[in-house]
PDB file of N, CA and C in Angstrom:
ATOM      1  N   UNK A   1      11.674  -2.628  17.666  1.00  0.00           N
ATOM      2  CA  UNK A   1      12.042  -2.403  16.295  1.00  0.00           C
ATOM      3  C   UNK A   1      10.962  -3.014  15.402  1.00  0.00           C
ATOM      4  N   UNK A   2      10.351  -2.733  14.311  1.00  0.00           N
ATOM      5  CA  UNK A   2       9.497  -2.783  13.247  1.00  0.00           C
ATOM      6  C   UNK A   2      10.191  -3.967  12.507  1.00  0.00           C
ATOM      7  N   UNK A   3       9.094  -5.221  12.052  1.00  0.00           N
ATOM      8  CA  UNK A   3       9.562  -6.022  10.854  1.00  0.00           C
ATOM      9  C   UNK A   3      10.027  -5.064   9.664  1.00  0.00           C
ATOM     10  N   UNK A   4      10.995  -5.805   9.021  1.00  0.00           N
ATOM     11  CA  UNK A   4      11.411  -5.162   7.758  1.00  0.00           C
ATOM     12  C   UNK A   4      10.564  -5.302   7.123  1.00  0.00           C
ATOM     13  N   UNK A   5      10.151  -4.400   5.745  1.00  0.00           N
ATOM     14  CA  UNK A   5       9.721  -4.390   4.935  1.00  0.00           C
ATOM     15  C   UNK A   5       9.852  -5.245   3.730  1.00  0.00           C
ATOM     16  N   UNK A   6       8.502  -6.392   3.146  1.00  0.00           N
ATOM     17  CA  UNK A   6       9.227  -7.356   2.287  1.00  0.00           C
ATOM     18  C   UNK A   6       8.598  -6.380   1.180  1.00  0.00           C
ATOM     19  N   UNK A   7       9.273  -5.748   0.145  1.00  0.00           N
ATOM     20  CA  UNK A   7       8.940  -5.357  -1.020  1.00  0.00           C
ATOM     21  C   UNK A   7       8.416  -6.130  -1.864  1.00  0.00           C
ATOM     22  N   UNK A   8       9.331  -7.544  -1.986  1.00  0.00           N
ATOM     23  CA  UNK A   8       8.626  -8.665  -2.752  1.00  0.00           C
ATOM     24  C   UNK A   8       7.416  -9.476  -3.234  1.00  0.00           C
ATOM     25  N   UNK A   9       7.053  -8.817  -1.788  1.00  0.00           N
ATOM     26  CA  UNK A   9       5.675  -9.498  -1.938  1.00  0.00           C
ATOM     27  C   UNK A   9       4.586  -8.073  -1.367  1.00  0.00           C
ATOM     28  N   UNK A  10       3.812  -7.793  -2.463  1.00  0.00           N
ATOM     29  CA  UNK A  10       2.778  -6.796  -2.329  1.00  0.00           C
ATOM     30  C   UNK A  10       1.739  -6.420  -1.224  1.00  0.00           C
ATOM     31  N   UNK A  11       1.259  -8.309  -1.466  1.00  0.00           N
ATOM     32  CA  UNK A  11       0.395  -7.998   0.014  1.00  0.00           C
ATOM     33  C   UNK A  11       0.979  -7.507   1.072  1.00  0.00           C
ATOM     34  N   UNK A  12       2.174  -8.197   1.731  1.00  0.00           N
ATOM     35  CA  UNK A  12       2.582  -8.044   3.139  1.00  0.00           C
ATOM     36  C   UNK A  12       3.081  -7.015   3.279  1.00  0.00           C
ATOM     37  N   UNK A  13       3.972  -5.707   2.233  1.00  0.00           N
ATOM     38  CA  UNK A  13       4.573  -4.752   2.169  1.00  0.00           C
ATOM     39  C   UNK A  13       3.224  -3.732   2.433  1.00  0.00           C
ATOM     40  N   UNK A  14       1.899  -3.884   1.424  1.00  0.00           N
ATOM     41  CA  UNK A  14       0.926  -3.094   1.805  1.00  0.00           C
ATOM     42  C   UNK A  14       0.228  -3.125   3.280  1.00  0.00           C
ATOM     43  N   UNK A  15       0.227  -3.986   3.818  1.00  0.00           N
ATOM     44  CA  UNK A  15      -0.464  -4.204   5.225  1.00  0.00           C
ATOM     45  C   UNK A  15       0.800  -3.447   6.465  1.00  0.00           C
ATOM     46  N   UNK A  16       1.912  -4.021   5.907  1.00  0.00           N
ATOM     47  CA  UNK A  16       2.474  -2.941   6.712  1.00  0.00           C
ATOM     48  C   UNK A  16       3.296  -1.477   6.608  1.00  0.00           C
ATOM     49  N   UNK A  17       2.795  -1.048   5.596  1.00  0.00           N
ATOM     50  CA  UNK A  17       2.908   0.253   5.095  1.00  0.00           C
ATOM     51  C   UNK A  17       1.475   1.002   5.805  1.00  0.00           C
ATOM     52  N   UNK A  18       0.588   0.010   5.543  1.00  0.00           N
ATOM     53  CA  UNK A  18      -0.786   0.709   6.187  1.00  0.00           C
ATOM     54  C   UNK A  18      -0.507   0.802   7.897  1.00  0.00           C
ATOM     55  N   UNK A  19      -0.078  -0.355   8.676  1.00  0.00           N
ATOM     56  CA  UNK A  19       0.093  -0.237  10.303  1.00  0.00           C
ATOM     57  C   UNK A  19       0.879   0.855  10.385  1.00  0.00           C
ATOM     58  N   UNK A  20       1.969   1.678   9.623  1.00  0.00           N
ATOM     59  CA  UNK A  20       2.913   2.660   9.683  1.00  0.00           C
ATOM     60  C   UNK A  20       2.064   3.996   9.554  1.00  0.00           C
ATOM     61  N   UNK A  21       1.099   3.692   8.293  1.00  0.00           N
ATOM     62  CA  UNK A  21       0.175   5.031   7.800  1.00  0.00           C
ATOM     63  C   UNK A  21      -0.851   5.647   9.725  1.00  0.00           C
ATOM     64  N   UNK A  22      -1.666   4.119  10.348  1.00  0.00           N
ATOM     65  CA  UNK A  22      -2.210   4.352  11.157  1.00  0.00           C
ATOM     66  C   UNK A  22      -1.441   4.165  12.311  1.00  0.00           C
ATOM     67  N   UNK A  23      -0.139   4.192  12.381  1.00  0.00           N
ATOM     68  CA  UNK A  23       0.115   4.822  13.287  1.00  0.00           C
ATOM     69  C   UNK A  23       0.861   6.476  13.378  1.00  0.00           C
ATOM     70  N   UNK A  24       1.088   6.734  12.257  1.00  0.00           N
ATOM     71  CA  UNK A  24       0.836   8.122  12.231  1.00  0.00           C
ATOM     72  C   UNK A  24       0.254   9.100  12.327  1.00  0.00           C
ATOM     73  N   UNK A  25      -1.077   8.296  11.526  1.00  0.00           N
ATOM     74  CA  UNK A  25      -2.563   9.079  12.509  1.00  0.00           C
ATOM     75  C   UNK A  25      -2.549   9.134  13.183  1.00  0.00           C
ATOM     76  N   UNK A  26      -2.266   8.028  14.631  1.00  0.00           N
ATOM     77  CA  UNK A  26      -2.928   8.311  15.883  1.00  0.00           C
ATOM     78  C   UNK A  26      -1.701   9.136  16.676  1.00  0.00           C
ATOM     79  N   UNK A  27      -0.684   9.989  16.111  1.00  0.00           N
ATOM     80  CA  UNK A  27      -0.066  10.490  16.492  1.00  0.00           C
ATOM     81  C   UNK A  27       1.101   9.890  17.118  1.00  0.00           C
ATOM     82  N   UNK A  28       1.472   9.513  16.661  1.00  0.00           N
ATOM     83  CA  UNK A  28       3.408   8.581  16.815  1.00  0.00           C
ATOM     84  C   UNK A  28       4.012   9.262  15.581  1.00  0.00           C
ATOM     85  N   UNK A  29       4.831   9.942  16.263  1.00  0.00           N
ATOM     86  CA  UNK A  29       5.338  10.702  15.195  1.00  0.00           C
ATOM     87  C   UNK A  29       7.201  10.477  14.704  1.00  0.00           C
ATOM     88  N   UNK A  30       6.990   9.122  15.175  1.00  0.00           N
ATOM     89  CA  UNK A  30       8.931   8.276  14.398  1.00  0.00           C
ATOM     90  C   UNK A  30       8.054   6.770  14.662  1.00  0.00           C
ATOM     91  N   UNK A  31       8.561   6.898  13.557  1.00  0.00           N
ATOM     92  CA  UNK A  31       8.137   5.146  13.207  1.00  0.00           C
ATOM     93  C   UNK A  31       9.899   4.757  12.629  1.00  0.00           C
ATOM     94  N   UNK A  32      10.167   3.511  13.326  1.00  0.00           N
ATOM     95  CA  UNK A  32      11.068   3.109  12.546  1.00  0.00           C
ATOM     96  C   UNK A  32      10.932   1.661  11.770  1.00  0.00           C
ATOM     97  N   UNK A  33      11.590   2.250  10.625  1.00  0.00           N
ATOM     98  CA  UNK A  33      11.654   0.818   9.558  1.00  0.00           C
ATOM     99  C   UNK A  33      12.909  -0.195   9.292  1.00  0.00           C
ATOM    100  N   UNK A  34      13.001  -1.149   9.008  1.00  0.00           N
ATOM    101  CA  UNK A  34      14.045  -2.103   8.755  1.00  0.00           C
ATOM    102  C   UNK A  34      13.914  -2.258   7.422  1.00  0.00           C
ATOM    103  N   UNK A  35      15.534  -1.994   6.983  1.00  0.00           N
ATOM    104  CA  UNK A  35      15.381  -2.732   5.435  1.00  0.00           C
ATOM    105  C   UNK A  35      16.407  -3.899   5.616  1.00  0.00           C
ATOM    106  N   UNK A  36      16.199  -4.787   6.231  1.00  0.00           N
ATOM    107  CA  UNK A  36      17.640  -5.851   6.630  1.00  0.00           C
ATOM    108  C   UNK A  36      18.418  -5.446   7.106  1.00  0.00           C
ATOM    109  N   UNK A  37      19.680  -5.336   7.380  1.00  0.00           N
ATOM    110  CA  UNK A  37      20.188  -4.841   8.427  1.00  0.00           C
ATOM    111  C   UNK A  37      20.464  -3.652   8.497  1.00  0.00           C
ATOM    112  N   UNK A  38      19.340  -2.667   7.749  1.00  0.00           N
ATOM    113  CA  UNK A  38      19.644  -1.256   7.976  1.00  0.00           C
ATOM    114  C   UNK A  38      18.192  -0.856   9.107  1.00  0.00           C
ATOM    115  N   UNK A  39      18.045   0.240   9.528  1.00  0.00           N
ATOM    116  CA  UNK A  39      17.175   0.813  10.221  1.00  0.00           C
ATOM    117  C   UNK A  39      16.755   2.386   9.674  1.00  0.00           C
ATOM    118  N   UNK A  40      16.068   2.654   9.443  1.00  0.00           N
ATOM    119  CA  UNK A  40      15.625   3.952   9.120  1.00  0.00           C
ATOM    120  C   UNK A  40      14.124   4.492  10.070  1.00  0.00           C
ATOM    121  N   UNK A  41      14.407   5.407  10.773  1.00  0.00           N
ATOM    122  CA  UNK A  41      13.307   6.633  11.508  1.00  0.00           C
ATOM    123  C   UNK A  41      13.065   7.410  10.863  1.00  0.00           C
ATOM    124  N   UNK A  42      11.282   7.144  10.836  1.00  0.00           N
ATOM    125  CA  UNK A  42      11.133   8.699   9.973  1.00  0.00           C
ATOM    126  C   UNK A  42      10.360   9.616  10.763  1.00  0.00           C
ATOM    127  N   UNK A  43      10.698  10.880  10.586  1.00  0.00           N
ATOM    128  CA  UNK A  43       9.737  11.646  11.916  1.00  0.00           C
ATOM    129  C   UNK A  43       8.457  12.115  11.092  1.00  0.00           C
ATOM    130  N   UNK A  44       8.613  12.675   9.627  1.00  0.00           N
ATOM    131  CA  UNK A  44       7.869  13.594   9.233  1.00  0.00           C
ATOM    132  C   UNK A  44       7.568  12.900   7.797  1.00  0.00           C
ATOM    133  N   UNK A  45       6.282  12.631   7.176  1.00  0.00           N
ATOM    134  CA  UNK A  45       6.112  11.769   6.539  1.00  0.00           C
ATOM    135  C   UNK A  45       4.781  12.349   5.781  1.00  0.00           C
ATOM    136  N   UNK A  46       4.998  12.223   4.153  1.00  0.00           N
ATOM    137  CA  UNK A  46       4.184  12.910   3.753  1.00  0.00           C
ATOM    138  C   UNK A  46       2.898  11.730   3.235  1.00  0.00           C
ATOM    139  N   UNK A  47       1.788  11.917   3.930  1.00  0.00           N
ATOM    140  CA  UNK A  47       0.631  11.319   3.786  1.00  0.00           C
ATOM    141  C   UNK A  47      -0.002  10.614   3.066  1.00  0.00           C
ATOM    142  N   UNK A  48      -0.070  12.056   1.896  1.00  0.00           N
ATOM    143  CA  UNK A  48      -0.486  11.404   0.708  1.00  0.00           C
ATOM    144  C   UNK A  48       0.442  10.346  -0.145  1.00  0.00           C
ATOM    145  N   UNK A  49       1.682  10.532  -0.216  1.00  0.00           N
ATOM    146  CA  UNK A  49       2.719   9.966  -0.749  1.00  0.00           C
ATOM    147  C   UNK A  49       2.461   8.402   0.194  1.00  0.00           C
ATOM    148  N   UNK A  50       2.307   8.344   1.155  1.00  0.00           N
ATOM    149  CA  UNK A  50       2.581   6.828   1.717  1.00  0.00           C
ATOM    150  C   UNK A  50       1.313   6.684   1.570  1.00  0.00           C
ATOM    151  N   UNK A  51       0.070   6.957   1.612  1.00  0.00           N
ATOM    152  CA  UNK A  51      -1.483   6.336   0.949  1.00  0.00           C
ATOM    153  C   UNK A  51      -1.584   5.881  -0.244  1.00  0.00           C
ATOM    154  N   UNK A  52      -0.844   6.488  -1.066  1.00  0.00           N
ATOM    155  CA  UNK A  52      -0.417   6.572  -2.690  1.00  0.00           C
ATOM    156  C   UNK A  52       0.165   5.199  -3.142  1.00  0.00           C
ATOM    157  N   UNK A  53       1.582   4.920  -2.096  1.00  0.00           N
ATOM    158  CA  UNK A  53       1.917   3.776  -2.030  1.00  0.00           C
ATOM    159  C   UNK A  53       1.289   2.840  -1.310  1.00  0.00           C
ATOM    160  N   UNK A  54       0.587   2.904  -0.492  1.00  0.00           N
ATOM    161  CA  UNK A  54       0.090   1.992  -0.331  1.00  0.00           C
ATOM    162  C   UNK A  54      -1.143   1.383  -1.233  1.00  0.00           C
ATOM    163  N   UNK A  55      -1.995   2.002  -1.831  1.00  0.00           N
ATOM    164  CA  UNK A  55      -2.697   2.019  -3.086  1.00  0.00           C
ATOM    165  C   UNK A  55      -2.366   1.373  -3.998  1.00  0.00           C
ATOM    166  N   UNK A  56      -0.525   1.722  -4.477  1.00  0.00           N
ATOM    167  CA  UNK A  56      -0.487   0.889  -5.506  1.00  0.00           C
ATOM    168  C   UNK A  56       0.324  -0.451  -5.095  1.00  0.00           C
ATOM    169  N   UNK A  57       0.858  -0.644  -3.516  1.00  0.00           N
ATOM    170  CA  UNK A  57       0.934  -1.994  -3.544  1.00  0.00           C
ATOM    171  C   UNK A  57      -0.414  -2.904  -3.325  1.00  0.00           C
ATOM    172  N   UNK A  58      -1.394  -2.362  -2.819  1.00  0.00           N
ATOM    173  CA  UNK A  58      -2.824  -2.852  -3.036  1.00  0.00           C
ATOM    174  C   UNK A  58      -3.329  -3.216  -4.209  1.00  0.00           C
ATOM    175  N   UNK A  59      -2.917  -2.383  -5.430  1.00  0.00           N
ATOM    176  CA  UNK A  59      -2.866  -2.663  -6.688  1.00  0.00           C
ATOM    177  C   UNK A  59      -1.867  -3.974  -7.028  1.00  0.00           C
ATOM    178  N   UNK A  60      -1.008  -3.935  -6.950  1.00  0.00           N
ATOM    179  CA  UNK A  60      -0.120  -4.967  -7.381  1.00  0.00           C
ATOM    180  C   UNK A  60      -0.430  -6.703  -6.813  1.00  0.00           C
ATOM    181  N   UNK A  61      -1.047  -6.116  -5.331  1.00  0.00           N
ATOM    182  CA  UNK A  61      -1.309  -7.974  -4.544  1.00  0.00           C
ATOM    183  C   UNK A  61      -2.532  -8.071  -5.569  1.00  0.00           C
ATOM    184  N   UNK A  62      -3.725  -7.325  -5.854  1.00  0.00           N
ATOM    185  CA  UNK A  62      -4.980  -7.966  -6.010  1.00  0.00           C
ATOM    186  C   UNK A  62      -4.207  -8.256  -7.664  1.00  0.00           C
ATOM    187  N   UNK A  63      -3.484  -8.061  -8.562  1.00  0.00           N
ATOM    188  CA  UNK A  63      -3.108  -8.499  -9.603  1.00  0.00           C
ATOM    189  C   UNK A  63      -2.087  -9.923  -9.513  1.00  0.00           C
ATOM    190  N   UNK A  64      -1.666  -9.635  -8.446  1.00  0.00           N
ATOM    191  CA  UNK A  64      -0.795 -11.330  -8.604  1.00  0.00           C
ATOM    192  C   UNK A  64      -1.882 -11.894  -7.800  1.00  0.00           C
ATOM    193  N   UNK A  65      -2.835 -11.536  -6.550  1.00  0.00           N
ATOM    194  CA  UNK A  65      -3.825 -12.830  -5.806  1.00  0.00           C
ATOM    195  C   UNK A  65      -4.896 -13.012  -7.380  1.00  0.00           C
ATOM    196  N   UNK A  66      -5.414 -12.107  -8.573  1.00  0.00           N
ATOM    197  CA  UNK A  66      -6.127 -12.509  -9.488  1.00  0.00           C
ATOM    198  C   UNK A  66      -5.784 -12.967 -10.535  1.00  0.00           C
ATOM    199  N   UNK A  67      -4.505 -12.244 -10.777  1.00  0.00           N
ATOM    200  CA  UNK A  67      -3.608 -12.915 -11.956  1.00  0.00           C
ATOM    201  C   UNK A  67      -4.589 -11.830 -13.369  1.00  0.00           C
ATOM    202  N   UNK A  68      -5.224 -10.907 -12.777  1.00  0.00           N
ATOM    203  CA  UNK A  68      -5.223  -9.253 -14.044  1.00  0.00           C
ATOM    204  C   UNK A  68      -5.132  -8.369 -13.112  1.00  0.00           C
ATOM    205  N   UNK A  69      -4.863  -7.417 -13.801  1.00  0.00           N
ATOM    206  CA  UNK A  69      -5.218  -5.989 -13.878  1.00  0.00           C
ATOM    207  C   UNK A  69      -5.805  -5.251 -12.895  1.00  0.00           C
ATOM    208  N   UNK A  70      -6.023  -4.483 -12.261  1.00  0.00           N
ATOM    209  CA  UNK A  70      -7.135  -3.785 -11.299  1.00  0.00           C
ATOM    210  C   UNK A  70      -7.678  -2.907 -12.083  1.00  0.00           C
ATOM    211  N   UNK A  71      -7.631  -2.618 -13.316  1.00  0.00           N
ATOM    212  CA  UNK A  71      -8.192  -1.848 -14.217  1.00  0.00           C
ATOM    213  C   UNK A  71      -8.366  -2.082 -15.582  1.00  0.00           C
ATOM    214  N   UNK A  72      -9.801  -1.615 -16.135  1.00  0.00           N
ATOM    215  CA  UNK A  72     -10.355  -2.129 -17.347  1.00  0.00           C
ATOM    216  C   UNK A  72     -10.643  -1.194 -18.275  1.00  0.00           C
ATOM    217  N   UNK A  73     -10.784  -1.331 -19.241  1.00  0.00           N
ATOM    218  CA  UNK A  73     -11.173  -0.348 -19.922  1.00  0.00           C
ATOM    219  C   UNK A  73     -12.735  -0.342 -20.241  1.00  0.00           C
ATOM    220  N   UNK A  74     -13.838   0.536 -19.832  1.00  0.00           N
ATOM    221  CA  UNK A  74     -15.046   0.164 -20.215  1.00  0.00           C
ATOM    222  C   UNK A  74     -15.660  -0.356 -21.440  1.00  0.00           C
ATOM    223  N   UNK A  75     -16.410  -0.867 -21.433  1.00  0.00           N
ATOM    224  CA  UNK A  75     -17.111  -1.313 -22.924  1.00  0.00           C
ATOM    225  C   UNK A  75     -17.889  -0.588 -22.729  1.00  0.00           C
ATOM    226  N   UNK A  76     -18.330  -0.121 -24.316  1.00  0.00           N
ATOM    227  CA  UNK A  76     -19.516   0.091 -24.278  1.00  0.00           C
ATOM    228  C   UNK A  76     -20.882  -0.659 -23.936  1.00  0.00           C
ATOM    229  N   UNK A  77     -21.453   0.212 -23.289  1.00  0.00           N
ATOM    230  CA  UNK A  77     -23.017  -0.471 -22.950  1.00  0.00           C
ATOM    231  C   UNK A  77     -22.853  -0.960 -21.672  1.00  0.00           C
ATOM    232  N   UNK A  78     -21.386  -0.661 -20.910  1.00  0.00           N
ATOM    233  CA  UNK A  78     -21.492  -1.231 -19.961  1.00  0.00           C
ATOM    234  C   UNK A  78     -22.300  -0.708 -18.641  1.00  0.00           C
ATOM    235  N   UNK A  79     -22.728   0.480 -18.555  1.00  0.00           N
ATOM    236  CA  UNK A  79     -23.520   0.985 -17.947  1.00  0.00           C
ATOM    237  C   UNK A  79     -24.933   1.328 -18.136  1.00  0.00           C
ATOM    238  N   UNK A  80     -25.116   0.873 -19.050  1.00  0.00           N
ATOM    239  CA  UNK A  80     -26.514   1.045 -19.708  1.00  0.00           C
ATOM    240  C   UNK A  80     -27.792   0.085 -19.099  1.00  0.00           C
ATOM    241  N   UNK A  81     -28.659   0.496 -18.342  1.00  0.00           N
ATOM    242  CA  UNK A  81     -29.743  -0.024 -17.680  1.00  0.00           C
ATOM    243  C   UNK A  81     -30.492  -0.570 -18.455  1.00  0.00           C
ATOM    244  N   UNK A  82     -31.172  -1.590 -17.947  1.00  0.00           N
ATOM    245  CA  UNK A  82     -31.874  -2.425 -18.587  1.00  0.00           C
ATOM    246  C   UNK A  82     -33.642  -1.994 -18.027  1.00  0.00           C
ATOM    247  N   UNK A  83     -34.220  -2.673 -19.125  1.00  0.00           N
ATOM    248  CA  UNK A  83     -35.643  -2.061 -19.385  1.00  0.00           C
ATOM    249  C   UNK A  83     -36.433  -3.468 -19.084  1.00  0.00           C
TER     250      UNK A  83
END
């Protein structure tokens, strides 16, 4: 049986959302999950949707491990090469 999933905490929910993603790749096709004392099998699992999430809990750890944002708004000049 699979650790449950801690939602709470970003990092650990993303790392194992990702062991679930690669093992779907390599062709395991039921993964089962724990939500505490429930169990859920999933056979058929849409890809992009669990990359997606995993993305944005990747988003969420590097904002509580930095304490901002994963996204900025450019300044100007910020790409502008120097001479």
């Amino acid at each position: 049986m699979a650790d449950p999933i801690n939602f709470n905490d970003p990092c650990a929910a993303a790392d194992q959302l990702r062991t679930i993603y690669y093992q779907l790749l390599s062709g395991q096709s039921v993964v089962s999950v724990s939500f505490g004392d429930r169990t859920v099998a999933y056979s058929q699992v849409s890809m992009e949707t669990l990359s997606q999430e995993i993305a944005r809990f990747d988003a969420e750890c590097q904002a509580k491990e930095t304490g901002r944002p994963t996204r900025y708004a450019m300044r100007l000049g910020s790409f502008a090469r120097k001479r």
